[in-house]
PDB file of N, CA and C in Angstrom:
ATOM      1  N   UNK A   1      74.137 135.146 118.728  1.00  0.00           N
ATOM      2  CA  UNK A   1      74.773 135.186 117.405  1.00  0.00           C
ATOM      3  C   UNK A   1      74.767 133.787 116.779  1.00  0.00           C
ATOM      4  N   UNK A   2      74.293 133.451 115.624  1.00  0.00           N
ATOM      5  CA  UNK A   2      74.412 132.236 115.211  1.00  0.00           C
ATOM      6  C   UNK A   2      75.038 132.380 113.766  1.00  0.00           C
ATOM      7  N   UNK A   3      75.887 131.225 113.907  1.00  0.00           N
ATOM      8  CA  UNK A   3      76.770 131.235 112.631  1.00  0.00           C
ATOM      9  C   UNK A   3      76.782 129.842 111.539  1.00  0.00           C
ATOM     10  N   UNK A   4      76.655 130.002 110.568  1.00  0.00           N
ATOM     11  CA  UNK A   4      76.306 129.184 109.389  1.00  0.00           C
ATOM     12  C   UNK A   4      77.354 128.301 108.914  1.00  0.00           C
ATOM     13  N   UNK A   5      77.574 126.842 108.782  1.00  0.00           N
ATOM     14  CA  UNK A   5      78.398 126.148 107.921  1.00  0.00           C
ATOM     15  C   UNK A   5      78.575 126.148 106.498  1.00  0.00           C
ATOM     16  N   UNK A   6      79.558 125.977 105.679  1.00  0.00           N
ATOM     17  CA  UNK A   6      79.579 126.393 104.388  1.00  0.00           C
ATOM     18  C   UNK A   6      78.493 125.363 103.784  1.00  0.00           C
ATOM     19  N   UNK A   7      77.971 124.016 104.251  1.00  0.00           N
ATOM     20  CA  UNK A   7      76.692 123.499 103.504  1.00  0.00           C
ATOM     21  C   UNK A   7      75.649 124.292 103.379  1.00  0.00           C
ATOM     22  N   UNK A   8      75.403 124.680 105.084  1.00  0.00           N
ATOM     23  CA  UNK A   8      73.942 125.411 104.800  1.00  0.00           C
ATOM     24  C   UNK A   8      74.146 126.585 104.285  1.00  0.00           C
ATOM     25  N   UNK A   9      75.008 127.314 104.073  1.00  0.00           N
ATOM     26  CA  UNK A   9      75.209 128.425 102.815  1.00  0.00           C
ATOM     27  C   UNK A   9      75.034 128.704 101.668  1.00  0.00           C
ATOM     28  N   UNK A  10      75.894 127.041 101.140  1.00  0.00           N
ATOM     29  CA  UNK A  10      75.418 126.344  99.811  1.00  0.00           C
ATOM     30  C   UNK A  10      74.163 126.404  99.414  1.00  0.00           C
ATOM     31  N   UNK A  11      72.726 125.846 100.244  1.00  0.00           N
ATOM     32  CA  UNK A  11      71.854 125.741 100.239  1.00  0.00           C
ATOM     33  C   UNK A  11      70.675 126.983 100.257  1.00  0.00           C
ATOM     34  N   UNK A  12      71.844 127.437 101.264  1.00  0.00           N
ATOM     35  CA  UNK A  12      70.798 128.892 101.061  1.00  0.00           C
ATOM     36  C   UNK A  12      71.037 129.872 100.126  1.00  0.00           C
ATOM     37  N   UNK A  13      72.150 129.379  99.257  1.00  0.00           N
ATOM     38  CA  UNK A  13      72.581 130.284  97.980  1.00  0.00           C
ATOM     39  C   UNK A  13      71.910 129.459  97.116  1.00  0.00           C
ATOM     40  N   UNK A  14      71.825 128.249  97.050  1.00  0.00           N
ATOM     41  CA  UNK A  14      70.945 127.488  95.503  1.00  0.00           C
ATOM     42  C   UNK A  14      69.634 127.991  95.533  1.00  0.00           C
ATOM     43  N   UNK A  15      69.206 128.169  97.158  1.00  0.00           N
ATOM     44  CA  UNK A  15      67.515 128.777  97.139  1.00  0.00           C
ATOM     45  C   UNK A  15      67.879 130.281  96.761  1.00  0.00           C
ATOM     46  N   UNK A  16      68.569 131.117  96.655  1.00  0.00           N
ATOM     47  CA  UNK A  16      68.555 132.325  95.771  1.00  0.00           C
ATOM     48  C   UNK A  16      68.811 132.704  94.851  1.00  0.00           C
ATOM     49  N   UNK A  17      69.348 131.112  94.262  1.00  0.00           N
ATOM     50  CA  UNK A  17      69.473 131.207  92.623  1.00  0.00           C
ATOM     51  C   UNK A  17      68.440 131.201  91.767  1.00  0.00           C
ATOM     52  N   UNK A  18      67.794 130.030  92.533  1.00  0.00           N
ATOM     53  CA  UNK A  18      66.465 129.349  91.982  1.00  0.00           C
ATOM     54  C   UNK A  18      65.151 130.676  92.055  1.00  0.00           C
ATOM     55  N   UNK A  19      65.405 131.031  93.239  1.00  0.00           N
ATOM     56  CA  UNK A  19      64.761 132.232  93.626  1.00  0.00           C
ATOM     57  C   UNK A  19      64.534 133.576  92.242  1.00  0.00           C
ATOM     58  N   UNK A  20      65.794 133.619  92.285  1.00  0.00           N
ATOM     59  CA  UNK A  20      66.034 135.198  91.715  1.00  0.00           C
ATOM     60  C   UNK A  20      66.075 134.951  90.215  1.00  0.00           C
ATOM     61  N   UNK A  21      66.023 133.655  89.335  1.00  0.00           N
ATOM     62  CA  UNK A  21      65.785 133.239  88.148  1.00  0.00           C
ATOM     63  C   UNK A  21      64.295 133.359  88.115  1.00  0.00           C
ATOM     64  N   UNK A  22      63.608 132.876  89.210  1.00  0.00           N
ATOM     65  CA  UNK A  22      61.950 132.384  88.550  1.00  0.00           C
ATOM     66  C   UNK A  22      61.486 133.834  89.159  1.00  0.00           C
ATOM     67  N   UNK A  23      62.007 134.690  89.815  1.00  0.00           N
ATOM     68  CA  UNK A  23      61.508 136.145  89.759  1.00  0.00           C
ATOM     69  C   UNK A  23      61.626 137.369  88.483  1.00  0.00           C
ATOM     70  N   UNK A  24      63.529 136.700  87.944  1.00  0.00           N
ATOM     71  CA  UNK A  24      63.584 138.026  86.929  1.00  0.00           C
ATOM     72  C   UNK A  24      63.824 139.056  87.559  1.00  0.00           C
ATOM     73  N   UNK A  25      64.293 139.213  88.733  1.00  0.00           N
ATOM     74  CA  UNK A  25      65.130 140.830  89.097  1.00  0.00           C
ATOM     75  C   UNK A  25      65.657 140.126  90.292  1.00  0.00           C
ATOM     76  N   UNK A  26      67.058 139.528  89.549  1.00  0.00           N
ATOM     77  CA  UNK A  26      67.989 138.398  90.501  1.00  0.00           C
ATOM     78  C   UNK A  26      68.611 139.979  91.921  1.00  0.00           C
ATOM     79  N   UNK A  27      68.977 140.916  91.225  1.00  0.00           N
ATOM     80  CA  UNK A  27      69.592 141.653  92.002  1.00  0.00           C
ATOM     81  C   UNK A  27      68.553 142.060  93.288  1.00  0.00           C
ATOM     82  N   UNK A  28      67.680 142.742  92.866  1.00  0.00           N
ATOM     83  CA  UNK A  28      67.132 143.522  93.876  1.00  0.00           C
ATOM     84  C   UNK A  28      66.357 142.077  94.870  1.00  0.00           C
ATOM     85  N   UNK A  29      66.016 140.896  94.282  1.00  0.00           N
ATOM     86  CA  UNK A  29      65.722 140.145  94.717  1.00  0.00           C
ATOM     87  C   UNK A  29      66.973 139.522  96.201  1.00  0.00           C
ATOM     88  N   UNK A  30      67.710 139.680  95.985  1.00  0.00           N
ATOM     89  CA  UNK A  30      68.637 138.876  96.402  1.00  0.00           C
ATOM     90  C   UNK A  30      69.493 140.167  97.144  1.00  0.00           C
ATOM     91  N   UNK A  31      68.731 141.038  97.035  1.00  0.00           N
ATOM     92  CA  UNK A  31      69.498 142.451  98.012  1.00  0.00           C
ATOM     93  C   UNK A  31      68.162 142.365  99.019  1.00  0.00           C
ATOM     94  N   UNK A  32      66.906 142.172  98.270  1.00  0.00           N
ATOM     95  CA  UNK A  32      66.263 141.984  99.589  1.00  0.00           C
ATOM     96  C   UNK A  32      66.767 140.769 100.690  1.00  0.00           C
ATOM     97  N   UNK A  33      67.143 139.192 100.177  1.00  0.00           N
ATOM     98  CA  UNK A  33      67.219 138.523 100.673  1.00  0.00           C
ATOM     99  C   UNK A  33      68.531 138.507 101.763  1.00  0.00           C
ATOM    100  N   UNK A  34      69.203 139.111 101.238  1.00  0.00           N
ATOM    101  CA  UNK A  34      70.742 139.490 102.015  1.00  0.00           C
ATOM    102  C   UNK A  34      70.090 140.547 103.303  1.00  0.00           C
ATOM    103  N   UNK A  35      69.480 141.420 102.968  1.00  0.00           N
ATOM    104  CA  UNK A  35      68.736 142.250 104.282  1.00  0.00           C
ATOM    105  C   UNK A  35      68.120 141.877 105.137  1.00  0.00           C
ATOM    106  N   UNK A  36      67.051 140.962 105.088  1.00  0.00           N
ATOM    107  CA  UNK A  36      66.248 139.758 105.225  1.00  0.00           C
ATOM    108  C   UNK A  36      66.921 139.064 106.318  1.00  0.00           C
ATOM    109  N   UNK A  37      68.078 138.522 105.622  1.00  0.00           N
ATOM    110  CA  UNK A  37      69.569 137.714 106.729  1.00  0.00           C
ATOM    111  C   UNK A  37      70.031 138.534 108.008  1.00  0.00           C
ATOM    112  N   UNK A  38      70.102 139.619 107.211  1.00  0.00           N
ATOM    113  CA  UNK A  38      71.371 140.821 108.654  1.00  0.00           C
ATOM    114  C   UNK A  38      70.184 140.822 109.565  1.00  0.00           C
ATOM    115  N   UNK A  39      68.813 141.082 109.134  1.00  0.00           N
ATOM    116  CA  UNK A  39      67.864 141.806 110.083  1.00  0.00           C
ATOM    117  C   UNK A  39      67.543 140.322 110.823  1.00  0.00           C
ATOM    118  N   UNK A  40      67.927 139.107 110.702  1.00  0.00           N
ATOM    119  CA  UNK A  40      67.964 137.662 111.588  1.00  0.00           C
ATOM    120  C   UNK A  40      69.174 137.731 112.435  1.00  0.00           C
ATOM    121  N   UNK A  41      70.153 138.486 112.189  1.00  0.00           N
ATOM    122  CA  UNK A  41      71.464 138.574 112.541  1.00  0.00           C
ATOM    123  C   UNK A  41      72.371 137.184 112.244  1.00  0.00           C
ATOM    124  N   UNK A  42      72.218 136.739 111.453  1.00  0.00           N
ATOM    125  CA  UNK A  42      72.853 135.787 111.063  1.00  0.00           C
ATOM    126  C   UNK A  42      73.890 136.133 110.073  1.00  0.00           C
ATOM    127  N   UNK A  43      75.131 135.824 110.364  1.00  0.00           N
ATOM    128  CA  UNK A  43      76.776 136.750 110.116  1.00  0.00           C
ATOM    129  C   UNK A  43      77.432 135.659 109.465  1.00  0.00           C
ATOM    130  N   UNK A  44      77.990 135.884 108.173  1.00  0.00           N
ATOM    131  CA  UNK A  44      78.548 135.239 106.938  1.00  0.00           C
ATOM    132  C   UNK A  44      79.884 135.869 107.750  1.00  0.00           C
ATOM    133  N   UNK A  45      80.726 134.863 108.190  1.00  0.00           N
ATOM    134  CA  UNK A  45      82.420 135.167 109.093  1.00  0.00           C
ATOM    135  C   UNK A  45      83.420 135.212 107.824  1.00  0.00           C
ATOM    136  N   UNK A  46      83.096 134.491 106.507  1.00  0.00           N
ATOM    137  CA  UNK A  46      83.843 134.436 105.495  1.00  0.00           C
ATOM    138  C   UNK A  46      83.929 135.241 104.473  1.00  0.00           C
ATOM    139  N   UNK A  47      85.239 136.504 104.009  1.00  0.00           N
ATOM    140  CA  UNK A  47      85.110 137.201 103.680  1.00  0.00           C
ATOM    141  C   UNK A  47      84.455 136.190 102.108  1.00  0.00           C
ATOM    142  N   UNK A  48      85.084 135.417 101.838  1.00  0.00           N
ATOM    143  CA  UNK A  48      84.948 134.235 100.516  1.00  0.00           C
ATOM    144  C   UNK A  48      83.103 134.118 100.608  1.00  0.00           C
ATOM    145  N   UNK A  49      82.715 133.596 101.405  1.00  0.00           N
ATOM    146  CA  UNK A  49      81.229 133.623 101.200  1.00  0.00           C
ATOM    147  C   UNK A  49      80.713 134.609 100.566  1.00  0.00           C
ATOM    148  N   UNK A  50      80.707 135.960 101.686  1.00  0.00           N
ATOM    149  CA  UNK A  50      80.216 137.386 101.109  1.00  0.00           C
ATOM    150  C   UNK A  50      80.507 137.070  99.844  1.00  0.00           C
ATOM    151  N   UNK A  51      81.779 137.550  99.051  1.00  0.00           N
ATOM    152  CA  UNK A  51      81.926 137.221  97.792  1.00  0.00           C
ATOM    153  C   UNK A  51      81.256 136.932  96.866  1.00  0.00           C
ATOM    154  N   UNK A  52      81.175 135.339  96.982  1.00  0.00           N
ATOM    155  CA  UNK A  52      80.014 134.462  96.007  1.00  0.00           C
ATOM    156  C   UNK A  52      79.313 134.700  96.309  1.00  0.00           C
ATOM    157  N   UNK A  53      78.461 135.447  97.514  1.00  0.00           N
ATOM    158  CA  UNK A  53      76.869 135.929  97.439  1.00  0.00           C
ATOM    159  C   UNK A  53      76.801 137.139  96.232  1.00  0.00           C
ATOM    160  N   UNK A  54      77.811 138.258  96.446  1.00  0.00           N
ATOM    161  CA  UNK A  54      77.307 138.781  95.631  1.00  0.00           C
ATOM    162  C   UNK A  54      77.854 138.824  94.141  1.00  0.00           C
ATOM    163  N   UNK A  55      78.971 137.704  94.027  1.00  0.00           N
ATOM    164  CA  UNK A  55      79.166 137.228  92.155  1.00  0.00           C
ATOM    165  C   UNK A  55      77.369 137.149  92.111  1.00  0.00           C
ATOM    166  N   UNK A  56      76.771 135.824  92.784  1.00  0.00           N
ATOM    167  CA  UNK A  56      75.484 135.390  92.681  1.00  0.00           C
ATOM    168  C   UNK A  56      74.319 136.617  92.422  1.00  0.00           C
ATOM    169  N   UNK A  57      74.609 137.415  93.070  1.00  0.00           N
ATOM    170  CA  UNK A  57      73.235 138.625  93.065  1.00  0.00           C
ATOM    171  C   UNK A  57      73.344 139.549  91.856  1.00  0.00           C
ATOM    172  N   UNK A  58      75.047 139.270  91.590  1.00  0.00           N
ATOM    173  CA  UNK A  58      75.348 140.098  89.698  1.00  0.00           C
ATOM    174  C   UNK A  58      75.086 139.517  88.770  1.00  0.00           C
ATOM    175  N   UNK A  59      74.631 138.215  88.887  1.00  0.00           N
ATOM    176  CA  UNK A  59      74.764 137.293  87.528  1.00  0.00           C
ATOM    177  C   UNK A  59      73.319 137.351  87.372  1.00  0.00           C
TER     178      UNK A  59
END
């Protein structure tokens, strides 16, 4: 099980901002990328993270 610090979160949320702007379909983009994560098993422990991932995947 490996678990993430809120930097590298940060980081891996600016790369799905940047991401899902220069694609133009922020959502489905960023629903792949969230799937992408679980299927690494890599586990967001903060209900607050989850959260701002997906304010991020609505905007």
């Amino acid at each position: 099980m490996t678990s993430i610090n809120l930097h590298q979160l940060m980081e891996k949320v600016k790369k799905v901002q940047l991401f899902s702007k220069q694609a133009g379909k922020g959502v489905l983009r960023c629903r792949w990328w969230k799937e992408r994560e679980k299927k690494k098993r890599i586990l967001f422990h903060h209900i607050a993270d989850i959260e701002m991932l997906e304010l991020i995947c609505q905007s």
